[in-house]
N, C-alpha and C. Protein backbone atom coordinates (compact mmCIF):
# COMPACT_ATOMS: atom_id res chain seq x y z
N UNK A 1 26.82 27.54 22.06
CA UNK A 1 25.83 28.30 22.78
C UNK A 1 26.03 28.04 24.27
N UNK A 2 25.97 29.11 25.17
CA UNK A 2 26.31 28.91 26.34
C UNK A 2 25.01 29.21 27.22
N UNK A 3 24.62 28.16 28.23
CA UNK A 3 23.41 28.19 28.89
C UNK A 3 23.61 29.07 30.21
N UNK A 4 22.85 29.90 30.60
CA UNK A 4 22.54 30.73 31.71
C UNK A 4 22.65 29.59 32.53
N UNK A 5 23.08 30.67 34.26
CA UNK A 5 22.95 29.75 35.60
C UNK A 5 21.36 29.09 35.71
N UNK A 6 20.39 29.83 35.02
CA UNK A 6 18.92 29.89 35.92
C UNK A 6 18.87 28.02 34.27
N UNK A 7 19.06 28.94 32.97
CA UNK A 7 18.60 27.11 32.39
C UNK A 7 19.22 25.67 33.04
N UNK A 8 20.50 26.11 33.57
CA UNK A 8 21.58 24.88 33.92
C UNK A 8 20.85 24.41 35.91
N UNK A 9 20.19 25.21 36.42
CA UNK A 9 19.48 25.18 37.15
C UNK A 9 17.93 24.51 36.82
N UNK A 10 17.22 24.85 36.16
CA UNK A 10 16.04 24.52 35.49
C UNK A 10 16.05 22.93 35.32
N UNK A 11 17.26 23.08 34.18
CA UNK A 11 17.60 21.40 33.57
C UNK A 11 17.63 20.41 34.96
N UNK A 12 18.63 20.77 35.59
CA UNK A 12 18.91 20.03 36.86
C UNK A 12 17.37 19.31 37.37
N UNK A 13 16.70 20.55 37.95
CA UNK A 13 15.29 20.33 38.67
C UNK A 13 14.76 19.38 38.36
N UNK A 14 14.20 19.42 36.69
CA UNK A 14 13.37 18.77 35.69
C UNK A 14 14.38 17.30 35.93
N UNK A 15 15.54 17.20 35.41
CA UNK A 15 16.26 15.74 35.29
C UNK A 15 16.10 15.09 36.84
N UNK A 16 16.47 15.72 37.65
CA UNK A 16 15.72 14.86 39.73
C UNK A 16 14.52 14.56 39.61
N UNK A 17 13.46 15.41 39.31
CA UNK A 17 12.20 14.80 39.28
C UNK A 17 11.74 13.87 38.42
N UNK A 18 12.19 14.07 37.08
CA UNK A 18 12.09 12.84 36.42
C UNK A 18 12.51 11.50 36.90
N UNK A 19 13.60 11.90 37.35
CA UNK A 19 14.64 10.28 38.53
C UNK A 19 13.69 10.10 39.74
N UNK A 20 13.35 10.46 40.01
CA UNK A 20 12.37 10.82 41.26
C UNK A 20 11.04 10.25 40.81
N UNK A 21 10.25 10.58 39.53
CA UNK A 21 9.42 9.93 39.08
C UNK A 21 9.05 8.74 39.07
N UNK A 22 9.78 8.34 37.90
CA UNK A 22 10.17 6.92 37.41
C UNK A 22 10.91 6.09 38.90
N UNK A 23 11.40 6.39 39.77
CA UNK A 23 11.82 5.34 41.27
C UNK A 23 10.91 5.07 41.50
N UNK A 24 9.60 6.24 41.63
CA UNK A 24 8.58 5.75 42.68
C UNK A 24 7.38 5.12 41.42
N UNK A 25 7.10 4.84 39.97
CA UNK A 25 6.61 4.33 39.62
C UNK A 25 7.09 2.86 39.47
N UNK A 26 8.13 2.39 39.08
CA UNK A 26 8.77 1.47 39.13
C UNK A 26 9.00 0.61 40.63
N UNK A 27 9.45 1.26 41.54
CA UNK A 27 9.26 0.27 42.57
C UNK A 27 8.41 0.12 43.14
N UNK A 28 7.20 0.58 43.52
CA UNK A 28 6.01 0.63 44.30
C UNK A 28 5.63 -0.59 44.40
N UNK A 29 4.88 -1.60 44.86
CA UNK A 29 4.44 -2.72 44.93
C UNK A 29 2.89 -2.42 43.83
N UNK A 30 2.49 -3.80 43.32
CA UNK A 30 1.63 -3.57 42.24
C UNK A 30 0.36 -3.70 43.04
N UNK A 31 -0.87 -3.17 42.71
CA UNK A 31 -1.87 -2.83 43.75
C UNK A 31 -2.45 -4.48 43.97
N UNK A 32 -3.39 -4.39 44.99
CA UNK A 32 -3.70 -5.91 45.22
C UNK A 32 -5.14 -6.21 44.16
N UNK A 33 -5.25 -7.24 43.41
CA UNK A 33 -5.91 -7.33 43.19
C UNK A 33 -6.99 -9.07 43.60
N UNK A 34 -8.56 -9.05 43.27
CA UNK A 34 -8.89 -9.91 43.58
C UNK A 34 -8.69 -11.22 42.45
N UNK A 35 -9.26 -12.53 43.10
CA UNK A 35 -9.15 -13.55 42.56
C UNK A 35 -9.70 -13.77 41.16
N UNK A 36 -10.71 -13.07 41.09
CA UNK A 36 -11.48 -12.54 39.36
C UNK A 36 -10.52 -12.00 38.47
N UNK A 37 -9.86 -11.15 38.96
CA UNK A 37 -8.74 -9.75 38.06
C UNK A 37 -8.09 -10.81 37.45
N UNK A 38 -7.08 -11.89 38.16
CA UNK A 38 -5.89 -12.47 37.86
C UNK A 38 -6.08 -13.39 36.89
N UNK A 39 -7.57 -13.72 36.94
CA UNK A 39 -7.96 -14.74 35.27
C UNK A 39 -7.71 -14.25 34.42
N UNK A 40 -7.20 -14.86 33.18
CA UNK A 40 -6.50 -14.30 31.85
C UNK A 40 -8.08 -13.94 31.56
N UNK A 41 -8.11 -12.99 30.94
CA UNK A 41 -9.43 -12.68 29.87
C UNK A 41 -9.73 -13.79 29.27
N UNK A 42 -11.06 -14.20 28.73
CA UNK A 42 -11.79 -14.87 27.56
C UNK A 42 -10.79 -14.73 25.98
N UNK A 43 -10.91 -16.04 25.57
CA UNK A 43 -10.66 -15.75 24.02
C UNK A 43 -11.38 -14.50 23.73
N UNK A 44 -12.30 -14.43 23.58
CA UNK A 44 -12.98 -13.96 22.52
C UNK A 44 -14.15 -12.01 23.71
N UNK A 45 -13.56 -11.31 23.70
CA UNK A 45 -13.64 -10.47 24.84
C UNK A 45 -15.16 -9.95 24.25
N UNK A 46 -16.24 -9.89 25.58
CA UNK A 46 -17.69 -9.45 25.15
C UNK A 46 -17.63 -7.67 25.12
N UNK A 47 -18.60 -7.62 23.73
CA UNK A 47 -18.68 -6.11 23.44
C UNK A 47 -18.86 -5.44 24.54
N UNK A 48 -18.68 -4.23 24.78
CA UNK A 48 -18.63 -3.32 25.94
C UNK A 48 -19.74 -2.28 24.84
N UNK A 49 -20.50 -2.40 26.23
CA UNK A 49 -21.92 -1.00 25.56
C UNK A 49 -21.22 0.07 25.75
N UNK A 50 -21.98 0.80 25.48
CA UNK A 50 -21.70 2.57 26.03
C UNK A 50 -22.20 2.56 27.38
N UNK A 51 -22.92 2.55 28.09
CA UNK A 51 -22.92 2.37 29.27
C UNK A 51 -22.30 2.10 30.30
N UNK A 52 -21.52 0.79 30.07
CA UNK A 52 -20.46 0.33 30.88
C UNK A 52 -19.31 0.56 30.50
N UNK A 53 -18.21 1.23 31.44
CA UNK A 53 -17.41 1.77 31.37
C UNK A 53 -16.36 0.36 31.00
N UNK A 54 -15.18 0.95 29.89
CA UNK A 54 -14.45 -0.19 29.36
C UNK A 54 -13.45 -0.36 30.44
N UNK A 55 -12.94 -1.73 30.63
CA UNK A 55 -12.01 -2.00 31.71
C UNK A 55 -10.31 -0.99 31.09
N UNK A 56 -10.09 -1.11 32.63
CA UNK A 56 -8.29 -0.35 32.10
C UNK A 56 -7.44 -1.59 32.05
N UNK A 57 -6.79 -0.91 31.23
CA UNK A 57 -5.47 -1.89 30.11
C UNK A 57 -4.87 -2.28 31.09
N UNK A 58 -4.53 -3.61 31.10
CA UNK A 58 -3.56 -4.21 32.37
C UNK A 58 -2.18 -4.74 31.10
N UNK A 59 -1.46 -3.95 30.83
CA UNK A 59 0.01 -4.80 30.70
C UNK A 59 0.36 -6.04 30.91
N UNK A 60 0.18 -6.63 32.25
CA UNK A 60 0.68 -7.81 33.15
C UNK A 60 -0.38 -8.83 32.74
N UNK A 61 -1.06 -8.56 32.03
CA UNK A 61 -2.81 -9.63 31.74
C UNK A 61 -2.49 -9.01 30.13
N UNK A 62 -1.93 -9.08 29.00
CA UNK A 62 -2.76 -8.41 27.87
C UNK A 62 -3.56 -9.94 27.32
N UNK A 63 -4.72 -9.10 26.51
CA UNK A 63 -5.51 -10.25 25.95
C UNK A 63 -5.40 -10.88 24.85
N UNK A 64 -6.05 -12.21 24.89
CA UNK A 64 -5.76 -12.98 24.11
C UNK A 64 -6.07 -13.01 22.59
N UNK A 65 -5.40 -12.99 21.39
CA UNK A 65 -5.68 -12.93 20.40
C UNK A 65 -6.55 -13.82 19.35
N UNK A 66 -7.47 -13.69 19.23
CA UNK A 66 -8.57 -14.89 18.41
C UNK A 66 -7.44 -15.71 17.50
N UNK A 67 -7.45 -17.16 17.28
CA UNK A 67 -6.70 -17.93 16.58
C UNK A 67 -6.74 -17.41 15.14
N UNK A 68 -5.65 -17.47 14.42
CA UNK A 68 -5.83 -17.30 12.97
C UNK A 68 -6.25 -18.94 11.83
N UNK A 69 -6.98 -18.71 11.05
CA UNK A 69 -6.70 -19.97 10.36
C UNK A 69 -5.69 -19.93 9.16
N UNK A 70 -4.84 -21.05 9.74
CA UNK A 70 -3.77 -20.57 7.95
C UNK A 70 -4.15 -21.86 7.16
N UNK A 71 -4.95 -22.44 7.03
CA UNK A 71 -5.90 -22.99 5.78
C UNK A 71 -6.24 -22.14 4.70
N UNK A 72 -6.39 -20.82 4.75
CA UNK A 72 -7.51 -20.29 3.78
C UNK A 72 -6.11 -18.91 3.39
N UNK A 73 -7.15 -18.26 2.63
CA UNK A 73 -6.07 -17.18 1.84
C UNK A 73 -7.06 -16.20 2.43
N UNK A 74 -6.80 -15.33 3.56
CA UNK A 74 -7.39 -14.25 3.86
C UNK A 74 -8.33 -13.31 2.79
N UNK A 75 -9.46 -13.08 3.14
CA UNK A 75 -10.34 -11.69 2.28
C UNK A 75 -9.77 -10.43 2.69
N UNK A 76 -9.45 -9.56 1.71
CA UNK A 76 -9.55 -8.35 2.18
C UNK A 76 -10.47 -7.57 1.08
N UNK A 77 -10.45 -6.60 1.48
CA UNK A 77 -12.11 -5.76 1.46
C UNK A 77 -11.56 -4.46 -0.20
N UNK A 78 -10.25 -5.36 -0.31
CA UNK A 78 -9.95 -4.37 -1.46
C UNK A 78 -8.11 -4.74 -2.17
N UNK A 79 -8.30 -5.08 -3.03
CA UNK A 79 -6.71 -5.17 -3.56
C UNK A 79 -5.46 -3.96 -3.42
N UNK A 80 -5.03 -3.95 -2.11
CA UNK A 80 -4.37 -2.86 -1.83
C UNK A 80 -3.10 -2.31 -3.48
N UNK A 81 -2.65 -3.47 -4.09
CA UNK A 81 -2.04 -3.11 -5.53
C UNK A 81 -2.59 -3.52 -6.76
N UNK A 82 -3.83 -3.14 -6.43
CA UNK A 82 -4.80 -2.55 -7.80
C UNK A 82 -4.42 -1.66 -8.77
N UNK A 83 -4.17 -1.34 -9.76
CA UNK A 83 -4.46 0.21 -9.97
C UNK A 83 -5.40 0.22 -10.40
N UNK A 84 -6.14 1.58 -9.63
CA UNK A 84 -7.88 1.94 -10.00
C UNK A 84 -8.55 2.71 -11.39
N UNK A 85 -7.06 3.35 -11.54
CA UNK A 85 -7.49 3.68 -13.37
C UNK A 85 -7.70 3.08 -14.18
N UNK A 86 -6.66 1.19 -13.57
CA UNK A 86 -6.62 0.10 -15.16
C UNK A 86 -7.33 -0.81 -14.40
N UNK A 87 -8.46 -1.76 -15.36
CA UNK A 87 -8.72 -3.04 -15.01
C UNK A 87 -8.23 -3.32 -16.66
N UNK A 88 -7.44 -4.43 -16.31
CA UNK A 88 -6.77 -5.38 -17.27
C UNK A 88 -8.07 -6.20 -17.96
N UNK A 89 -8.68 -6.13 -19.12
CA UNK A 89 -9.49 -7.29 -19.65
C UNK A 89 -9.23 -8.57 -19.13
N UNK A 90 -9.62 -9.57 -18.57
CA UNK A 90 -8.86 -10.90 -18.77
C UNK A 90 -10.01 -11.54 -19.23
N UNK A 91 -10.52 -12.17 -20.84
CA UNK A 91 -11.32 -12.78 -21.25
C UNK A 91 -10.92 -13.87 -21.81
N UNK A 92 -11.80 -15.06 -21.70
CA UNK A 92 -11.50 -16.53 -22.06
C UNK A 92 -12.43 -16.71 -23.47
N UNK A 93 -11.98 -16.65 -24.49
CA UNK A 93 -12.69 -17.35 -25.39
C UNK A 93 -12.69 -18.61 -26.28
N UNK A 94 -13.47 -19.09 -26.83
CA UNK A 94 -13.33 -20.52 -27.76
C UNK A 94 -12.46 -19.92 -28.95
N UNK A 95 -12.58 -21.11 -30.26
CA UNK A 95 -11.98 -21.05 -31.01
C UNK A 95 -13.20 -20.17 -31.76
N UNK A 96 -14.44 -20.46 -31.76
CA UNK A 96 -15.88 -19.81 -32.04
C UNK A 96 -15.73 -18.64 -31.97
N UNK A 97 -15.40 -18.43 -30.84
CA UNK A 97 -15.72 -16.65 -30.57
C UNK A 97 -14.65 -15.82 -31.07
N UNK A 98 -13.18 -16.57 -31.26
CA UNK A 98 -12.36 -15.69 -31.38
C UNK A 98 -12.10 -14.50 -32.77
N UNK A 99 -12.31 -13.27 -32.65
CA UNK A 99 -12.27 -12.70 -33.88
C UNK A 99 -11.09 -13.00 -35.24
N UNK A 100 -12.14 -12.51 -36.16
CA UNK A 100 -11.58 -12.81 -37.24
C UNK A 100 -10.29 -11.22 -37.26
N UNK A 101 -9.30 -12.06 -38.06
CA UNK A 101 -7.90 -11.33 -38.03
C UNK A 101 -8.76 -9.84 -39.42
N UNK A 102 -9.94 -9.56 -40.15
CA UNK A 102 -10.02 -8.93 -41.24
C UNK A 102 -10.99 -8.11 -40.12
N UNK A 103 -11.68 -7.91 -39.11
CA UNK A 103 -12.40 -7.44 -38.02
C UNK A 103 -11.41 -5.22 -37.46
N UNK A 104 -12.16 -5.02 -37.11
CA UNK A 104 -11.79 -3.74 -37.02
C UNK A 104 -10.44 -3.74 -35.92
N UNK A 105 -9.86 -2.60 -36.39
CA UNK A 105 -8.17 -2.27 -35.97
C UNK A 105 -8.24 -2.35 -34.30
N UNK A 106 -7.36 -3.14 -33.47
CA UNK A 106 -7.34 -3.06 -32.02
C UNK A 106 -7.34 -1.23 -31.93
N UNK A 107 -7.88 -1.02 -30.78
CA UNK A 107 -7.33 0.38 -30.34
C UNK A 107 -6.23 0.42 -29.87
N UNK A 108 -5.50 1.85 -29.81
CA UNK A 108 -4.64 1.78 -29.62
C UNK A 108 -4.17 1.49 -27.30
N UNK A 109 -2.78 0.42 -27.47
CA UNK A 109 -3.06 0.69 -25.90
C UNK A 109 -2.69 2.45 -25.21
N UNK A 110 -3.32 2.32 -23.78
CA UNK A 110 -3.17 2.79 -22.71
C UNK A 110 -2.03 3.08 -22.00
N UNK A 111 -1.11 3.69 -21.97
CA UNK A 111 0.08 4.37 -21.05
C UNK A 111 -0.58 5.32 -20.14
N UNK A 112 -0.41 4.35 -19.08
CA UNK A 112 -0.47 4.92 -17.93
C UNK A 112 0.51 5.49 -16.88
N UNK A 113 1.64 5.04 -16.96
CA UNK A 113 2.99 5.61 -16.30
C UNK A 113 4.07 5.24 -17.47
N UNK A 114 5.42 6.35 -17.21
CA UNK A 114 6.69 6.31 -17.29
C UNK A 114 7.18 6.47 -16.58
N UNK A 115 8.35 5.40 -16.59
CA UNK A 115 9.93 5.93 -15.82
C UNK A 115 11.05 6.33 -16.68
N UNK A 116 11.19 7.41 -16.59
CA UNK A 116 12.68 7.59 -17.64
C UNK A 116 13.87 8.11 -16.84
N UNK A 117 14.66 7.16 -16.87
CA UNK A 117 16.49 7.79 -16.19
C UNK A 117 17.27 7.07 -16.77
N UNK A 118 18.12 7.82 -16.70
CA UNK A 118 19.62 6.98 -17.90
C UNK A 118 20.05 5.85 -16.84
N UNK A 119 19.33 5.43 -15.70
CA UNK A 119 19.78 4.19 -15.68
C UNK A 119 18.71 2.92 -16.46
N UNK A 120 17.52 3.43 -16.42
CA UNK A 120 16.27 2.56 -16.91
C UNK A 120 15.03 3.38 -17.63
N UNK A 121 14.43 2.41 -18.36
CA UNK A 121 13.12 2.98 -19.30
C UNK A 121 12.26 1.69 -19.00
N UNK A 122 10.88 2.38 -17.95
CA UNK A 122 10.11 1.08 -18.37
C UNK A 122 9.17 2.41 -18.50
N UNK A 123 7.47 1.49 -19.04
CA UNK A 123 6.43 1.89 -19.10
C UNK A 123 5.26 1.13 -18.96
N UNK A 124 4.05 1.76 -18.37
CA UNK A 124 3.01 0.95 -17.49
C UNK A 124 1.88 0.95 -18.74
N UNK A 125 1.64 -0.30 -19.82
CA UNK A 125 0.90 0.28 -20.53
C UNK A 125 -0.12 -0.94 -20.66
N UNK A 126 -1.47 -0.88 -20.56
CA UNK A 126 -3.04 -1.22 -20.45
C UNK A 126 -2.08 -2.43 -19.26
N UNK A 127 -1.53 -2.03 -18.06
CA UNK A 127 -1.95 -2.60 -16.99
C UNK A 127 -0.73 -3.57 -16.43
N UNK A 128 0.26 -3.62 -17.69
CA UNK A 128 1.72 -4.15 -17.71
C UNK A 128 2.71 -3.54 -17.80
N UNK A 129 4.09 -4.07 -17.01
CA UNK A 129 5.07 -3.31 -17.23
C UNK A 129 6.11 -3.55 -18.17
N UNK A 130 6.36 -2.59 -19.23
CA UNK A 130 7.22 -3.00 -20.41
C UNK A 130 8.59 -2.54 -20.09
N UNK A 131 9.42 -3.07 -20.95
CA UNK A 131 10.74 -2.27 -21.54
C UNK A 131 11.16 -1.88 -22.70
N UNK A 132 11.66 -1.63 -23.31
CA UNK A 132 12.24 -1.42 -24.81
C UNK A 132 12.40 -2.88 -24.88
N UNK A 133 11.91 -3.11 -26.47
CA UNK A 133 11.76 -4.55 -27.20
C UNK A 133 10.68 -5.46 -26.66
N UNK A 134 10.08 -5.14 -25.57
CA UNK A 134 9.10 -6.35 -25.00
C UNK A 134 7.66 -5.99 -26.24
N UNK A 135 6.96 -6.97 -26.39
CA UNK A 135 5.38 -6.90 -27.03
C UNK A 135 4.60 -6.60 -26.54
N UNK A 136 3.72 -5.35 -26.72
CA UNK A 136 2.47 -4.76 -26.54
C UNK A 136 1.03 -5.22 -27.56
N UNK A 137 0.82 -6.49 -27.34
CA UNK A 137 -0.47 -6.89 -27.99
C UNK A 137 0.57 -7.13 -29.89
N UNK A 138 0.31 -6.81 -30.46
CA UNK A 138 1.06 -7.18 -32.18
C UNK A 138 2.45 -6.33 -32.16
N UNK A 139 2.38 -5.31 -31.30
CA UNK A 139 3.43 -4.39 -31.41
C UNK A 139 4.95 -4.30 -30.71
N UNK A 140 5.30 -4.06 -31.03
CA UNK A 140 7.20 -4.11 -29.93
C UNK A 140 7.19 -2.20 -29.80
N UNK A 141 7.44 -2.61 -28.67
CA UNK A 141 8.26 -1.19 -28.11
C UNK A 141 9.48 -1.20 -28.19
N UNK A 142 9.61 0.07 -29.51
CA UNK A 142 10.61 0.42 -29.90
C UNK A 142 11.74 1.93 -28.95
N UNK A 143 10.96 2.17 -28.43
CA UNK A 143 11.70 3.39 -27.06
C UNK A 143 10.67 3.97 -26.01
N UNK A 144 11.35 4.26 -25.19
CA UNK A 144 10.26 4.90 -24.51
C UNK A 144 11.00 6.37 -24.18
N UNK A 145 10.16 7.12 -24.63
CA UNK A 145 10.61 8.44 -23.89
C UNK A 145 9.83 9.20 -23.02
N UNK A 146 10.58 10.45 -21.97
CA UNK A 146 10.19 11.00 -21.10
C UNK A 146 8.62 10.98 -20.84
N UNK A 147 7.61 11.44 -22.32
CA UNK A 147 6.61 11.74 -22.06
C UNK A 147 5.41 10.91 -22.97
N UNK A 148 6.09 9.80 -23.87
CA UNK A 148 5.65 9.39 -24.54
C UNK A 148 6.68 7.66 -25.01
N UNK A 149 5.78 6.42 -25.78
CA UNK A 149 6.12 5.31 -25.97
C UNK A 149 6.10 4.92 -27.64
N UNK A 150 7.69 4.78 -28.29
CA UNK A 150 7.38 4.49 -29.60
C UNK A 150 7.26 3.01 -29.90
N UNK A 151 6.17 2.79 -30.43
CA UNK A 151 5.40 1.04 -30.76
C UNK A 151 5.68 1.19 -32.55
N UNK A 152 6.17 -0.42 -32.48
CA UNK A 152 6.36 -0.89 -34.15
C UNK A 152 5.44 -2.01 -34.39
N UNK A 153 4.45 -2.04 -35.39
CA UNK A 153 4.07 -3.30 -36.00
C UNK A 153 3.94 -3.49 -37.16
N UNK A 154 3.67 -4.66 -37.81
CA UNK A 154 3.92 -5.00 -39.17
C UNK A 154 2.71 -4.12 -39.83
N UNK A 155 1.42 -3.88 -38.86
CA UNK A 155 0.35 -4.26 -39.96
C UNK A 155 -0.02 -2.45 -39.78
N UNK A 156 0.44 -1.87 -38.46
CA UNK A 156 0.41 -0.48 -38.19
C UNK A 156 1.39 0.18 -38.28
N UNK A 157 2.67 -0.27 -38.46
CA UNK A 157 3.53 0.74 -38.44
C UNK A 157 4.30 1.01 -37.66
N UNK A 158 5.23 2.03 -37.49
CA UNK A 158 5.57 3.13 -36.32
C UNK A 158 4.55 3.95 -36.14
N UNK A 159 4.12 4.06 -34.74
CA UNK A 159 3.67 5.23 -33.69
C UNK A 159 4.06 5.44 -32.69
N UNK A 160 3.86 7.30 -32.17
CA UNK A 160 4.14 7.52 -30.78
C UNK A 160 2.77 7.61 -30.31
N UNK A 161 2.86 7.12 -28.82
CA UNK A 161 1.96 7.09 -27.95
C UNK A 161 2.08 8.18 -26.78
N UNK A 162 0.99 9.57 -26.78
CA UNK A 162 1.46 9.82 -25.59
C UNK A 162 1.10 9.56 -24.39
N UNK A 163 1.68 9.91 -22.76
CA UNK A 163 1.25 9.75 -22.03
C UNK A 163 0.20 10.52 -21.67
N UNK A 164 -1.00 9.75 -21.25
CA UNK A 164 -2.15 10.39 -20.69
C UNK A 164 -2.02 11.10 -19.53
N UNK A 165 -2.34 12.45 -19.57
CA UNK A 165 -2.25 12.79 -18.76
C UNK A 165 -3.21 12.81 -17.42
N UNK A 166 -2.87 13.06 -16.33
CA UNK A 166 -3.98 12.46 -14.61
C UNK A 166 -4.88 13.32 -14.78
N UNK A 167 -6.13 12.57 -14.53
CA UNK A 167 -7.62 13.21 -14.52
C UNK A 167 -8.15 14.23 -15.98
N UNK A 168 -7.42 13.56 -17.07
CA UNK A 168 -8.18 13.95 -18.48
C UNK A 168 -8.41 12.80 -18.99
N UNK A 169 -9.18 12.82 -20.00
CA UNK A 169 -9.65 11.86 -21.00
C UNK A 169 -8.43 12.26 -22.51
N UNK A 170 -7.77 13.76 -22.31
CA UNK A 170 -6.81 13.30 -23.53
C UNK A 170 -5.36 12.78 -23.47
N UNK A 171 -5.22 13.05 -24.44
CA UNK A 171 -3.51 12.65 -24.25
C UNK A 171 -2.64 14.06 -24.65
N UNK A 172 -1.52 14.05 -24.09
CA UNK A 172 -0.24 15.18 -23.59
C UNK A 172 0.29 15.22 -25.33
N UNK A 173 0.35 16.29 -25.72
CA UNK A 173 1.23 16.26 -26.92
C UNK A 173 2.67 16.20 -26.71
């Protein structure tokens, strides 16, 4: 593409004044300030009302950052790798409480994600990540496919599981 006299002119203008700019911001002497200005800020900087206008950002002064404590394990206000569809049971029981093995059939688990590519098969199911052969509660995962997870157990069998699909209560045939 070939630029006109008037753009190759234009460009020129714009690239001097920019050089021209930046000389006279850069070398200027820095304004004077008083004996107050040059104190580093306070640790801990006092709220600014609405009223009073907030000071301008000085570069050459930035402020000081409140100490961290690395004693403690920070709060945050939310488990950023939660997932919000699964809470995992985690219950502690005695030997008392624990059900009897003749007690009604576990439900079946939860698939919540697949990955399927001929390099790997995992699946995200009630809150863990499996592979082919790992244990799902009594059961082994026997494959996982595209849209669905085949589980083996002694006392259930073979089943496919499908994946649930986002924002239903059923499951994908």
């Amino acid at each position: 593409m070939k630029l006109g006299r008037q753009h190759v002119i234009v460009s020129l203008m714009l690239l001097a004044g920019s050089i021209v700019y930046n000389i006279w911001v850069f070398t200027r002497p820095a304004p004077n300030r008083s004996a107050a200005a040059t104190q580093p800020p306070a640790s801990t900087p006092a709220p600014t009302s609405a009223a009073a206008p907030a000071a301008a950002f000085d570069p050459s002064h930035p402020q000081q950052l409140p100490d961290v404590e690395l004693i403690r394990v920070p709060v945050w206000a939310r488990d950023p790798f939660e997932h919000r569809g699964l809470k995992p049971a985690i219950v502690q029981t005695t030997a008392a409480e624990t059900p009897s093995p003749a007690s009604a059939p576990a439900a079946d688990p939860e698939i919540a994600s697949i990955l399927h590519s001929p390099e790997r098969r995992l699946a995200l199911i009630d809150g863990r990540i499996v592979r082919v052969g790992d244990m799902v509660a009594d059961s082994k995962v026997v494959d996982i496919l595209p849209k669905a997870v085949v589980l083996e157990s002694a006392a259930r069998g073979r089943r496919t599981l499908a994946l649930k699909s986002p924002g239903s209560g059923t499951k994908t045939p």
